[in-house]
N, C-alpha and C. Protein backbone atom coordinates (compact mmCIF):
# COMPACT_ATOMS: atom_id res chain seq x y z
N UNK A 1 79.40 166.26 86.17
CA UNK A 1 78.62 166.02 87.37
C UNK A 1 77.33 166.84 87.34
N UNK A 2 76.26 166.14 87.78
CA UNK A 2 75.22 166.72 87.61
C UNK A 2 75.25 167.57 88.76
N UNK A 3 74.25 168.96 89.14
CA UNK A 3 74.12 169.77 89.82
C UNK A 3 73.01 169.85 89.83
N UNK A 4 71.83 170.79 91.12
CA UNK A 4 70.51 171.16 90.94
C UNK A 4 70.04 171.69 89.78
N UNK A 5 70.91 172.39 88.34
CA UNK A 5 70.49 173.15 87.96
C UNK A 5 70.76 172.39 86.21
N UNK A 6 71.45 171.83 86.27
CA UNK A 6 72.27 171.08 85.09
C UNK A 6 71.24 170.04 84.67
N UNK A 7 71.27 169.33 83.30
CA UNK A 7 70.81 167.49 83.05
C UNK A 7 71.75 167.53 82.55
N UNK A 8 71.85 166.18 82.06
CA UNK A 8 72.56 165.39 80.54
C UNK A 8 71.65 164.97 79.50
N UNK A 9 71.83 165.28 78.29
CA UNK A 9 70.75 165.28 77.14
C UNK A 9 72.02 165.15 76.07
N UNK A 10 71.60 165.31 74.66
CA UNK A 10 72.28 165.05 73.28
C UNK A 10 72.53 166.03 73.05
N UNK A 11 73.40 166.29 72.25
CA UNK A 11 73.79 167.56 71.46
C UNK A 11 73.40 168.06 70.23
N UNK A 12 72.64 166.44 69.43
CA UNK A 12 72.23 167.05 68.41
C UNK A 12 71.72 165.86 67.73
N UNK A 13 71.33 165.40 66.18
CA UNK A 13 70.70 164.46 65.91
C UNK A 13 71.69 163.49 65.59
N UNK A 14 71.43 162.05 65.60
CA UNK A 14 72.26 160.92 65.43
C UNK A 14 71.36 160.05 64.54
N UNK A 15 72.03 159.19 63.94
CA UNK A 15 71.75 157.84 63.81
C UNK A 15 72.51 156.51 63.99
N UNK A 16 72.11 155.41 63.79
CA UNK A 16 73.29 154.39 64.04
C UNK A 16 71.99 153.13 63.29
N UNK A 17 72.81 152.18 63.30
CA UNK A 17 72.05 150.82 62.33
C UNK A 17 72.49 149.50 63.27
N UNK A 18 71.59 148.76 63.05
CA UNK A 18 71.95 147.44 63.84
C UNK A 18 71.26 146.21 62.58
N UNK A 19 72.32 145.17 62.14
CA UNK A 19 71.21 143.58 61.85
C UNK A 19 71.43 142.86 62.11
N UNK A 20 70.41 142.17 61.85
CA UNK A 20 70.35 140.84 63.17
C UNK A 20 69.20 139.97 61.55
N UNK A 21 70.05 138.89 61.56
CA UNK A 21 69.11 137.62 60.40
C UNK A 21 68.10 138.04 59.62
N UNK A 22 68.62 139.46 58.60
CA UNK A 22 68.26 140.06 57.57
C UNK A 22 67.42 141.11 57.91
N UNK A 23 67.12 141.22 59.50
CA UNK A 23 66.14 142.45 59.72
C UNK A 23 67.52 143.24 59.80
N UNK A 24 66.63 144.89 59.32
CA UNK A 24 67.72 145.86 59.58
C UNK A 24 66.97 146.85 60.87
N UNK A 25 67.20 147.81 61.43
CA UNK A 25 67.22 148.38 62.69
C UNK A 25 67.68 149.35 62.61
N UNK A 26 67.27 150.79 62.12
CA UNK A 26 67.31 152.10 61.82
C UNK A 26 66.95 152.56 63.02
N UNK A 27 68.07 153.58 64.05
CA UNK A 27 67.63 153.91 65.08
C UNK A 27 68.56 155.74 64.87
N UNK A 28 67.69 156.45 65.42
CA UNK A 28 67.75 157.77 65.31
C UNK A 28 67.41 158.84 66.28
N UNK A 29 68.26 159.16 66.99
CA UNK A 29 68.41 160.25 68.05
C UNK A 29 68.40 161.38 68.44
N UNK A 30 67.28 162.43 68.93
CA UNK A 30 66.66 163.74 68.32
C UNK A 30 66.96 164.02 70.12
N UNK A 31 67.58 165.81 70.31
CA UNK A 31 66.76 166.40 71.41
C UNK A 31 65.72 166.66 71.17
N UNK A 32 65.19 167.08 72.33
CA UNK A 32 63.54 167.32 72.34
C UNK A 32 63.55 168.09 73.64
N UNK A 33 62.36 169.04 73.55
CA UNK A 33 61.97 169.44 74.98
C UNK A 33 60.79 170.30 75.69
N UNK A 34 59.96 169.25 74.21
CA UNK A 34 58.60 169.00 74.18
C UNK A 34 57.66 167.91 73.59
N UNK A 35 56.59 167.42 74.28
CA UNK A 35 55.79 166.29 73.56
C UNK A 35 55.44 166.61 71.80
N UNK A 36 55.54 168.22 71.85
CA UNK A 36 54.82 168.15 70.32
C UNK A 36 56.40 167.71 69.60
N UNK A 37 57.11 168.30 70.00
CA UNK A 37 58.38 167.99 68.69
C UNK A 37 58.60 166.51 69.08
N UNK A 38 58.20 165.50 69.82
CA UNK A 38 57.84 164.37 69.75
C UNK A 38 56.75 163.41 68.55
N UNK A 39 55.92 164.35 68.48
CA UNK A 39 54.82 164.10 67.60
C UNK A 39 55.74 164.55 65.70
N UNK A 40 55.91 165.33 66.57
CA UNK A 40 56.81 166.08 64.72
C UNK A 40 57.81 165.68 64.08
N UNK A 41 58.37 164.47 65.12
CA UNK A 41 59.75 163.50 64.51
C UNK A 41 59.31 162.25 64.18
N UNK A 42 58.36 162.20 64.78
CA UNK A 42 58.08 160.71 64.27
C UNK A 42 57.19 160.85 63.39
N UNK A 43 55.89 161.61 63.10
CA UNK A 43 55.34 162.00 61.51
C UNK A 43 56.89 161.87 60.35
N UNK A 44 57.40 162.92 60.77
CA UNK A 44 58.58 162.96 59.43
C UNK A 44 59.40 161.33 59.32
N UNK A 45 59.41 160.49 60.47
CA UNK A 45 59.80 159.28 60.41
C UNK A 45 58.77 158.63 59.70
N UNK A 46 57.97 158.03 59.69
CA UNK A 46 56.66 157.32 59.33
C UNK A 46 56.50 157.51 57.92
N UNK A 47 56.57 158.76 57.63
CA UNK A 47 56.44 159.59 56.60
C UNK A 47 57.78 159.22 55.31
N UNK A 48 58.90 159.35 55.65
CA UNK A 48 60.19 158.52 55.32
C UNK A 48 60.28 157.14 54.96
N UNK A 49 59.78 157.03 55.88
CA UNK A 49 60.30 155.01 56.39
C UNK A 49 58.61 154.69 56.14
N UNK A 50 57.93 154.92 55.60
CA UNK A 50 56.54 154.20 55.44
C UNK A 50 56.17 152.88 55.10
N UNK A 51 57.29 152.00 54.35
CA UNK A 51 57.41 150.90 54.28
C UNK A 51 58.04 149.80 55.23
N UNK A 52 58.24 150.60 56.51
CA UNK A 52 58.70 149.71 57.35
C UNK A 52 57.44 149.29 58.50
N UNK A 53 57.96 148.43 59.27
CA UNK A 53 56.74 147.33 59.86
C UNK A 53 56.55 147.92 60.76
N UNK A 54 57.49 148.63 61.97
CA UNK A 54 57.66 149.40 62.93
C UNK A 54 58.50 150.64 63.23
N UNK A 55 57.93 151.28 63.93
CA UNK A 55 58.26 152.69 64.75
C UNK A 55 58.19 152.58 65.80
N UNK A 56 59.53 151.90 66.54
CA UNK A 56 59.13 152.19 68.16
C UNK A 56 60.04 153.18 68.91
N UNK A 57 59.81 153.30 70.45
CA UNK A 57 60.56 154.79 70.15
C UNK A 57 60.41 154.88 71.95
N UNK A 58 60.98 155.99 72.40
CA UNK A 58 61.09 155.90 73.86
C UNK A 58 61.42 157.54 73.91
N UNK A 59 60.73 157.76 74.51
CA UNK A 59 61.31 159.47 75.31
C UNK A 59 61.40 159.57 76.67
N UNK A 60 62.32 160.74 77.12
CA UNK A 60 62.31 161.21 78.38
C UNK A 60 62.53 162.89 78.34
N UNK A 61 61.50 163.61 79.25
CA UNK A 61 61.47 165.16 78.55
C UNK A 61 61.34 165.53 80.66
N UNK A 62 62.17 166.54 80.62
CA UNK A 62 62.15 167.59 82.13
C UNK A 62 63.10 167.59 82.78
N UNK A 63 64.01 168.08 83.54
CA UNK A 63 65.15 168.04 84.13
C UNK A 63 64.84 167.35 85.33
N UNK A 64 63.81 166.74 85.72
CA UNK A 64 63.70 165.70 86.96
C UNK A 64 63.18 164.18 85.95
N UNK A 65 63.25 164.53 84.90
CA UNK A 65 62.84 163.22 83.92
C UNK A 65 61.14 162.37 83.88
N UNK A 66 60.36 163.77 84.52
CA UNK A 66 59.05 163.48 84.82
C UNK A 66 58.10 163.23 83.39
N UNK A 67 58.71 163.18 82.70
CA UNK A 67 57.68 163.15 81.31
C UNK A 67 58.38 162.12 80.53
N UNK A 68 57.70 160.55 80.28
CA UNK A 68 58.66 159.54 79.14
C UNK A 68 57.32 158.87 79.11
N UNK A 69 58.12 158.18 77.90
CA UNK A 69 57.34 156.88 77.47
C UNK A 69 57.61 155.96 75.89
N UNK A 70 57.34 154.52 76.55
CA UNK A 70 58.21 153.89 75.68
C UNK A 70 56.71 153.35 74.71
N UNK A 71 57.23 152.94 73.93
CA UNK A 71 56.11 152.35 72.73
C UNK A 71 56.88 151.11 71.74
N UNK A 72 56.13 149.94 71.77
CA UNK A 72 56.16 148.89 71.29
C UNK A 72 55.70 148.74 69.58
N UNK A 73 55.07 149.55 69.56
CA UNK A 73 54.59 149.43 67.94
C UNK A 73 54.66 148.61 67.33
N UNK A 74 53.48 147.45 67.89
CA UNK A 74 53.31 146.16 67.12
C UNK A 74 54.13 145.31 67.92
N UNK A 75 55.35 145.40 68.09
CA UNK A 75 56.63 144.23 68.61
C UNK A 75 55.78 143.41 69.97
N UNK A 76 56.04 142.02 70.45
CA UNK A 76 55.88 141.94 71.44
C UNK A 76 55.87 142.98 72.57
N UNK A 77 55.10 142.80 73.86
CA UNK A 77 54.88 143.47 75.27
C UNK A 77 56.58 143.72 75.33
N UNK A 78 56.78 145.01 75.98
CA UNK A 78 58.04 144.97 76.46
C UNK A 78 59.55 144.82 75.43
N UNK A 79 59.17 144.23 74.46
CA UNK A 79 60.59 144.12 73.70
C UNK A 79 61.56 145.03 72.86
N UNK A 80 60.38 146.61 72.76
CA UNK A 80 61.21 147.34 71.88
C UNK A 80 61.20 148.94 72.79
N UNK A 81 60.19 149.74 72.99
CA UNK A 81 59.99 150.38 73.93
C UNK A 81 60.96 150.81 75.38
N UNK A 82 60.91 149.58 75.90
CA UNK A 82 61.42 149.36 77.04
C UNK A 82 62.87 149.45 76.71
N UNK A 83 63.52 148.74 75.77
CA UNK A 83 65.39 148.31 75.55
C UNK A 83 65.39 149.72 75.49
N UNK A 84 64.75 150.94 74.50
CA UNK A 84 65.09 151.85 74.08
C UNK A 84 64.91 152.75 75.18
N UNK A 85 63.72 152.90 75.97
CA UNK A 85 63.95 153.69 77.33
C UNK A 85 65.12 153.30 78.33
N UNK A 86 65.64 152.03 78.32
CA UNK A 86 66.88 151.66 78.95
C UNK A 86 67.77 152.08 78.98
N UNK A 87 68.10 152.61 77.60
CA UNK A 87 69.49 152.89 76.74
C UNK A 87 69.62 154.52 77.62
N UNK A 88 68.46 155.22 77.61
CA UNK A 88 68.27 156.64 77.64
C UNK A 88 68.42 156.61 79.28
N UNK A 89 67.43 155.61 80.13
CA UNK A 89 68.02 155.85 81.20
C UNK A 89 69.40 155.64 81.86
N UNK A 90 69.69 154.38 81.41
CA UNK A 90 71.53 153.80 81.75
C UNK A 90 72.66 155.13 81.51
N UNK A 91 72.09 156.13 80.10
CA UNK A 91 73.16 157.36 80.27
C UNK A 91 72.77 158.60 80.71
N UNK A 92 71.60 158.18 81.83
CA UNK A 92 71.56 159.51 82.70
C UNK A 92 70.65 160.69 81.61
N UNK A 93 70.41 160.43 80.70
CA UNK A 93 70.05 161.42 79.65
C UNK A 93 68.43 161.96 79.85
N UNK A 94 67.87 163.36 79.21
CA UNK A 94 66.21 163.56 79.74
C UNK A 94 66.41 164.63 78.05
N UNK A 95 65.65 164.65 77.99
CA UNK A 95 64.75 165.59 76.47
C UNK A 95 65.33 164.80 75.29
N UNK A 96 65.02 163.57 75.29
CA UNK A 96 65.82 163.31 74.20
C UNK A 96 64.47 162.38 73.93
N UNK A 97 64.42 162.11 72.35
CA UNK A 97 63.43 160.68 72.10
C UNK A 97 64.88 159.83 70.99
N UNK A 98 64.10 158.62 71.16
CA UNK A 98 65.13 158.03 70.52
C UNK A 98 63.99 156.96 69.66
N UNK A 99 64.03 156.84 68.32
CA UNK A 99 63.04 155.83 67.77
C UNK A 99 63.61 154.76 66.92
N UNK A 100 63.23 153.84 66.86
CA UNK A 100 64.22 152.57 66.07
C UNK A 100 63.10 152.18 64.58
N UNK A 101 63.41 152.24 63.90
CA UNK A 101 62.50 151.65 62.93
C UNK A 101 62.82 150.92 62.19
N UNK A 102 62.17 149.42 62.36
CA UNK A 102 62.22 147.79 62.01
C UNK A 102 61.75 147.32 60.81
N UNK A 103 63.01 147.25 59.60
CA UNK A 103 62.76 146.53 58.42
C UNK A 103 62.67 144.78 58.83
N UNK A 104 61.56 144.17 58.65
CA UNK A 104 61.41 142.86 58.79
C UNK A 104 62.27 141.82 58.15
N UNK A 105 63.34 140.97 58.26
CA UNK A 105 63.98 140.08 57.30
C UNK A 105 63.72 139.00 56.94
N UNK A 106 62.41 138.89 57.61
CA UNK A 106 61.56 136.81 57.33
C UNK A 106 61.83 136.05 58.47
N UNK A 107 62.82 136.74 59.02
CA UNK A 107 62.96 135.21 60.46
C UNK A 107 62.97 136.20 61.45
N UNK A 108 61.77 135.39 62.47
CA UNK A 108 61.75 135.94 63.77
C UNK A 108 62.69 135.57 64.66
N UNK A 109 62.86 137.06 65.46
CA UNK A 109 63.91 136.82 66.45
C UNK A 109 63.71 136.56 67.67
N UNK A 110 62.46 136.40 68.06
CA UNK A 110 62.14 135.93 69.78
C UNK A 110 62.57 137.10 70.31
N UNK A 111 61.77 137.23 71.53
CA UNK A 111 61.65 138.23 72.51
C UNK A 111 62.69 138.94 72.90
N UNK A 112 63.97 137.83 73.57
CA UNK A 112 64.97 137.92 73.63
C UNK A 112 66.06 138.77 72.68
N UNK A 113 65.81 138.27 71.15
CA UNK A 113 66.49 138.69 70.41
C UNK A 113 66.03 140.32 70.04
N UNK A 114 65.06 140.67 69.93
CA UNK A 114 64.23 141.66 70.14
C UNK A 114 64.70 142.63 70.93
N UNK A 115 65.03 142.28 71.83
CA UNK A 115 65.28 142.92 72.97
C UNK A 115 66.85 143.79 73.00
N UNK A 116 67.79 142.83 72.56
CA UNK A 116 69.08 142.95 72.59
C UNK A 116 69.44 143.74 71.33
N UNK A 117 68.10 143.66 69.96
CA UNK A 117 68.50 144.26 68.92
C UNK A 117 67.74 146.20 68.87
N UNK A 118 67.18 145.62 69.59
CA UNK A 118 66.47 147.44 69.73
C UNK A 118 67.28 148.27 71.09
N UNK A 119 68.04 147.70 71.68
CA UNK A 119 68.99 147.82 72.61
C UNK A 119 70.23 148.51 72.10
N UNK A 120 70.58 147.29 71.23
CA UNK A 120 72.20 147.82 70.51
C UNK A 120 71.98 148.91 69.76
N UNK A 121 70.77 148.75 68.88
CA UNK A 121 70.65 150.04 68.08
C UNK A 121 70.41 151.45 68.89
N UNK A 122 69.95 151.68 69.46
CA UNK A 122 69.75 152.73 70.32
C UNK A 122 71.48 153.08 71.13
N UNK A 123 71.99 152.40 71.55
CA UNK A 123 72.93 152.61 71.93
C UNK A 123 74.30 152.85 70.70
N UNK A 124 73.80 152.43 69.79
CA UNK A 124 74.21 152.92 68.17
C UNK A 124 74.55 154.34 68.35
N UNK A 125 72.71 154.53 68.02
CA UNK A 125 72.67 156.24 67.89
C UNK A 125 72.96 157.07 68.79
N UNK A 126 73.10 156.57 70.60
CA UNK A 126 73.23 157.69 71.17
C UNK A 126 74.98 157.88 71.07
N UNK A 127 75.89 156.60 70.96
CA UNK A 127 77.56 156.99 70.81
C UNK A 127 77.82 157.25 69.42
N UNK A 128 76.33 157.73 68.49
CA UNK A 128 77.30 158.38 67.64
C UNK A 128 76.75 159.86 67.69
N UNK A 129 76.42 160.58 68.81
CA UNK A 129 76.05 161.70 69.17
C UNK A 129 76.86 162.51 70.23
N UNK A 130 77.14 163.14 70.60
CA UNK A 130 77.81 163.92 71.86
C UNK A 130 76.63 164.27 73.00
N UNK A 131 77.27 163.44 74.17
CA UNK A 131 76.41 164.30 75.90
C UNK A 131 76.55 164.48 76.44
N UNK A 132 75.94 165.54 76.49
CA UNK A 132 76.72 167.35 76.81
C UNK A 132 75.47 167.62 78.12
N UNK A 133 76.28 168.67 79.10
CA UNK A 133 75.77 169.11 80.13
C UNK A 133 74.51 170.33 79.62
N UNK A 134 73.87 170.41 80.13
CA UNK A 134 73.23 171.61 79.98
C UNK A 134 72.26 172.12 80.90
N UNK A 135 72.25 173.37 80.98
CA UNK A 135 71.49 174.15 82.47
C UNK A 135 70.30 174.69 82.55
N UNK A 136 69.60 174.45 83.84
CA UNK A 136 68.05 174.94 83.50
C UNK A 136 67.84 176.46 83.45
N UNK A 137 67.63 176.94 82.57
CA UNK A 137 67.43 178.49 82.60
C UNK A 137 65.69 178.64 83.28
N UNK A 138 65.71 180.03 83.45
CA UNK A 138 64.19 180.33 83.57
C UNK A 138 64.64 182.12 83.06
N UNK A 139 63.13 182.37 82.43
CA UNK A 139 62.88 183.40 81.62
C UNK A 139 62.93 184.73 82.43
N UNK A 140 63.33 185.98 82.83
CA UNK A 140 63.12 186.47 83.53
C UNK A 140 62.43 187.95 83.22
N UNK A 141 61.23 188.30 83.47
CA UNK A 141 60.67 189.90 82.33
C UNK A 141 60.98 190.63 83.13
N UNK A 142 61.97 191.67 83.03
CA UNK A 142 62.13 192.98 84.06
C UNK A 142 61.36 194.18 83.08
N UNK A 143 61.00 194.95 84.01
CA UNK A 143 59.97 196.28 83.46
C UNK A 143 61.29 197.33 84.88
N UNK A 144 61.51 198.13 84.06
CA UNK A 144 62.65 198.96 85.20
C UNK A 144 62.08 200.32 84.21
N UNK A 145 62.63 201.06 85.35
CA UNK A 145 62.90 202.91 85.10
C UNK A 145 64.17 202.99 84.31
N UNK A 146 64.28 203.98 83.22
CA UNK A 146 65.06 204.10 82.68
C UNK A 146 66.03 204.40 83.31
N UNK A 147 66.27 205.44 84.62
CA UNK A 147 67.37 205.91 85.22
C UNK A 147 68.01 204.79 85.95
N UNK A 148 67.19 203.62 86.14
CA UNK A 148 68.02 202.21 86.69
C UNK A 148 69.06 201.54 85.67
N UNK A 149 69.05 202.23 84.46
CA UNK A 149 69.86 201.32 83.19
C UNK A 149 71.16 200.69 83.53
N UNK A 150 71.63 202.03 84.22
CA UNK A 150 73.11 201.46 83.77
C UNK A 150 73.07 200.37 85.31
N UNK A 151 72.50 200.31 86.29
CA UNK A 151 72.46 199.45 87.44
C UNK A 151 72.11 198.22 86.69
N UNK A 152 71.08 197.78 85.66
CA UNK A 152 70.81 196.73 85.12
C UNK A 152 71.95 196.03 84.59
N UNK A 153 72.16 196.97 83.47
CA UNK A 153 73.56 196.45 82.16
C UNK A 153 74.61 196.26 83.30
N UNK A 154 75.01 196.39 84.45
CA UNK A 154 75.82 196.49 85.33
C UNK A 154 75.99 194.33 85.83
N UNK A 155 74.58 194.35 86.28
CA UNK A 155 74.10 192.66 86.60
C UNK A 155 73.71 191.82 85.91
N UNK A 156 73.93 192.44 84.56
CA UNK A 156 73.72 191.33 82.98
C UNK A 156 75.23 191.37 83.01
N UNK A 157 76.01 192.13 83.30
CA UNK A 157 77.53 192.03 82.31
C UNK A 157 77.80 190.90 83.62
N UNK A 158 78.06 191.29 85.02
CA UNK A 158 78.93 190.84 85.77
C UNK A 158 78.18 189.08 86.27
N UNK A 159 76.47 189.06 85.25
CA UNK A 159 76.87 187.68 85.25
C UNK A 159 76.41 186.89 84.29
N UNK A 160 77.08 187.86 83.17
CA UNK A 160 76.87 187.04 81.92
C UNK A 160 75.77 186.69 81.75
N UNK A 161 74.77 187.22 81.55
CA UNK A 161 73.39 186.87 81.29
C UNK A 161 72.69 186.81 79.70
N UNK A 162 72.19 186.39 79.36
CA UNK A 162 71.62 186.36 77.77
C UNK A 162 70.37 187.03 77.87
N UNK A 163 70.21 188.11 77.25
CA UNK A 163 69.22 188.92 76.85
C UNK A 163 68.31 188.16 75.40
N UNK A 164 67.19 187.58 75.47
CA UNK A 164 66.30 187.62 74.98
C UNK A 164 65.56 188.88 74.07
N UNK A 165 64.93 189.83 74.58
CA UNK A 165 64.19 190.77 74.56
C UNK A 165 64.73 191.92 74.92
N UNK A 166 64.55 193.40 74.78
CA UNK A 166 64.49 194.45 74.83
C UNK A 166 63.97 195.82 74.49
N UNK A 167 63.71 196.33 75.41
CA UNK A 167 62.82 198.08 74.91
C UNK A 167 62.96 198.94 75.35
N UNK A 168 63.79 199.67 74.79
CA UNK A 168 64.42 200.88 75.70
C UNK A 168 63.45 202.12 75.56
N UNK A 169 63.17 202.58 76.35
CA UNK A 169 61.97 203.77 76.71
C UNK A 169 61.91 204.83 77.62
N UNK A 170 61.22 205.35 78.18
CA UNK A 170 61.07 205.92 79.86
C UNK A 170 60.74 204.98 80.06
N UNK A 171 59.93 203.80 80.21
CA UNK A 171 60.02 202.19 80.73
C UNK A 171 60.23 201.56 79.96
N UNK A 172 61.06 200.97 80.91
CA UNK A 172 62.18 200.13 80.10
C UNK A 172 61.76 198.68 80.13
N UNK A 173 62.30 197.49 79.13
CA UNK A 173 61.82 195.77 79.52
C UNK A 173 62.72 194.99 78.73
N UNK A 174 63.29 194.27 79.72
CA UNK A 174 64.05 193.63 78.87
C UNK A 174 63.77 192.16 79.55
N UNK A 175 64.27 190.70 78.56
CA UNK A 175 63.72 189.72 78.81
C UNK A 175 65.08 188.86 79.08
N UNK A 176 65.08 188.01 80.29
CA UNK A 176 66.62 187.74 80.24
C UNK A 176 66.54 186.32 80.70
N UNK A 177 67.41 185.23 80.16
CA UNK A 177 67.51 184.16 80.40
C UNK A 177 68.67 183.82 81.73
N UNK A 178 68.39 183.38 82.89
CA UNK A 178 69.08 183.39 83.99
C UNK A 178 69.01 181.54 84.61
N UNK A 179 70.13 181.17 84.69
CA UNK A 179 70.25 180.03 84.91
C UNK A 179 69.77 179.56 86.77
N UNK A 180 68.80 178.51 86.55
CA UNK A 180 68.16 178.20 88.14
C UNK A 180 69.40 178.61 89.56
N UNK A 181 70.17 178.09 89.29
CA UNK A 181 70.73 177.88 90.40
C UNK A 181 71.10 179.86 90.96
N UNK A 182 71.03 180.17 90.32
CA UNK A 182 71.40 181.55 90.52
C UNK A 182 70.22 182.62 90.57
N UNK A 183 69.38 182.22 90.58
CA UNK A 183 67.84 182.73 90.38
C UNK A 183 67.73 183.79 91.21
N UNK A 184 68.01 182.80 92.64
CA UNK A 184 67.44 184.01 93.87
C UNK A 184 68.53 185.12 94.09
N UNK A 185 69.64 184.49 93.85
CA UNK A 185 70.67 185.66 94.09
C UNK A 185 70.24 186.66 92.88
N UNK A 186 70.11 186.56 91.67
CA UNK A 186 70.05 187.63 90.58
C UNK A 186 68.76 188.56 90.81
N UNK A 187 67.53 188.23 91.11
CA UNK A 187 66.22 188.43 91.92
C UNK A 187 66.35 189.24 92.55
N UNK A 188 67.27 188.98 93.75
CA UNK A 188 66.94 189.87 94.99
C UNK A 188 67.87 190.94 94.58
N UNK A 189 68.76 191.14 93.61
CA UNK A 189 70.18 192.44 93.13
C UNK A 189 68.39 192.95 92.42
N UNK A 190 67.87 192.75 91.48
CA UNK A 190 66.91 193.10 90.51
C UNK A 190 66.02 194.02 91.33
N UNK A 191 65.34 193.63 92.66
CA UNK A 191 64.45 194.14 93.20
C UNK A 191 64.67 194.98 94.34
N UNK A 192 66.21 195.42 94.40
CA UNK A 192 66.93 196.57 95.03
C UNK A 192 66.66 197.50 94.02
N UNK A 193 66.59 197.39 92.78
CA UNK A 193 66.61 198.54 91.89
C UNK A 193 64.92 199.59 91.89
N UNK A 194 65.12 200.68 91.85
CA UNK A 194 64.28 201.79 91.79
C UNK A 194 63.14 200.81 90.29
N UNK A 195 61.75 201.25 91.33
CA UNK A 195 60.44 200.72 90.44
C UNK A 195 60.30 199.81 89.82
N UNK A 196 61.25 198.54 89.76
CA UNK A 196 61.69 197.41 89.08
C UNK A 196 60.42 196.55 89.35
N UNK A 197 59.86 196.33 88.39
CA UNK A 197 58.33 194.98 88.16
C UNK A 197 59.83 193.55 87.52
N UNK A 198 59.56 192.08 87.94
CA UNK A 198 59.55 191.32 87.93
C UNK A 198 58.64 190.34 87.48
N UNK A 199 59.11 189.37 86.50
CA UNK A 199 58.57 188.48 86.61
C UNK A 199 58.65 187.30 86.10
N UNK A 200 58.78 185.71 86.36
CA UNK A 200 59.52 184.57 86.15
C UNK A 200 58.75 183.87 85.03
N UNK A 201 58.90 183.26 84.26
CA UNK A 201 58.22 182.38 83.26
C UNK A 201 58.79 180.97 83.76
């Protein structure tokens, strides 16, 4: 179940194959959770598969799913792009791109067929992947007094927090990954502590 703080995304890379009247349909399933490693999967695709006719491909990147986009590459308006952003929206999924790339077999398949074959393939690659919950962290920089230490290590242990960064000194900084939903509660324990600087990425 999704929560304020949770998406659903992939676990890791996939592929899966689809043919349809000698075309073949190479479709391949990457997290992502940025436009450039968008740019950087499909170079290494293109780059691979250079003899194929098409690269089309669909993303969705942000835990409110504010960043996508589907691409046709060459195929009719609508026929390859779109099935593949379908696939990604129908399982609830966000940081993921998914790209299909179309060996031609001599006979066209109409719009229709098009449609249903950049469809299945995508839905190929995402059931042969695992999707898995995962939570929005945000970065957190504490700058504390050394004599606050053991009060710190006290609200990292009791809530399991992942330390990033650290510098132990007469000022002290450590960098800590703290999951949204718990933000303000961990915040306001942080800024009870003696000389404690804050600050959120």
């Amino acid at each position: 179940m999704e929560t304020e703080d949770t998406y659903l995304t992939l676990l890791n890379d996939s592929e899966g194959l689809y043919k349809e009247k000698g075309s073949k349909f190479l479709s391949f399933a990457f997290p992502v959770s940025h436009e450039d490693e968008v740019k950087e999967k499909l170079e290494f695709l293109r780059k691979k598969y250079y003899n194929a006719r098409h690269h089309c491909y669909a993303y969705v990147i942000g835990k409110d799913k504010e960043i996508f986009r589907a691409n046709d590459d060459g195929e009719p308006n609508h026929s390859a792009g779109d099935p593949i952003l379908g696939q990604i929206r129908s399982n609830q999924l966000t940081n993921v791109l998914i790209v299909v790339v179309r060996y031609f077999g001599g006979v066209k398949l109409g719009v229709g067929g098009l449609i249903s074959a950049y469809r299945t393939a995508t839905a190929e690659a995402i059931s042969n992947n695992v999707i898995m919950e995962a939570i929005v962290k945000n970065r957190v920089n504490l700058q504390f007094d050394y004599l606050s230490m053991n009060d710190v290590m006290k609200i990292i242990k009791d809530y399991n927090l992942e330390i990033i960064n650290q510098q132990f000194d007469n000022d002290c900084k450590i960098t800590l990954l703290v999951r949204k939903g718990l933000l303000n509660e961990i915040i306001s324990k942080l800024e009870n502590l003696e000389g404690a600087e804050i600050t959120i990425d």
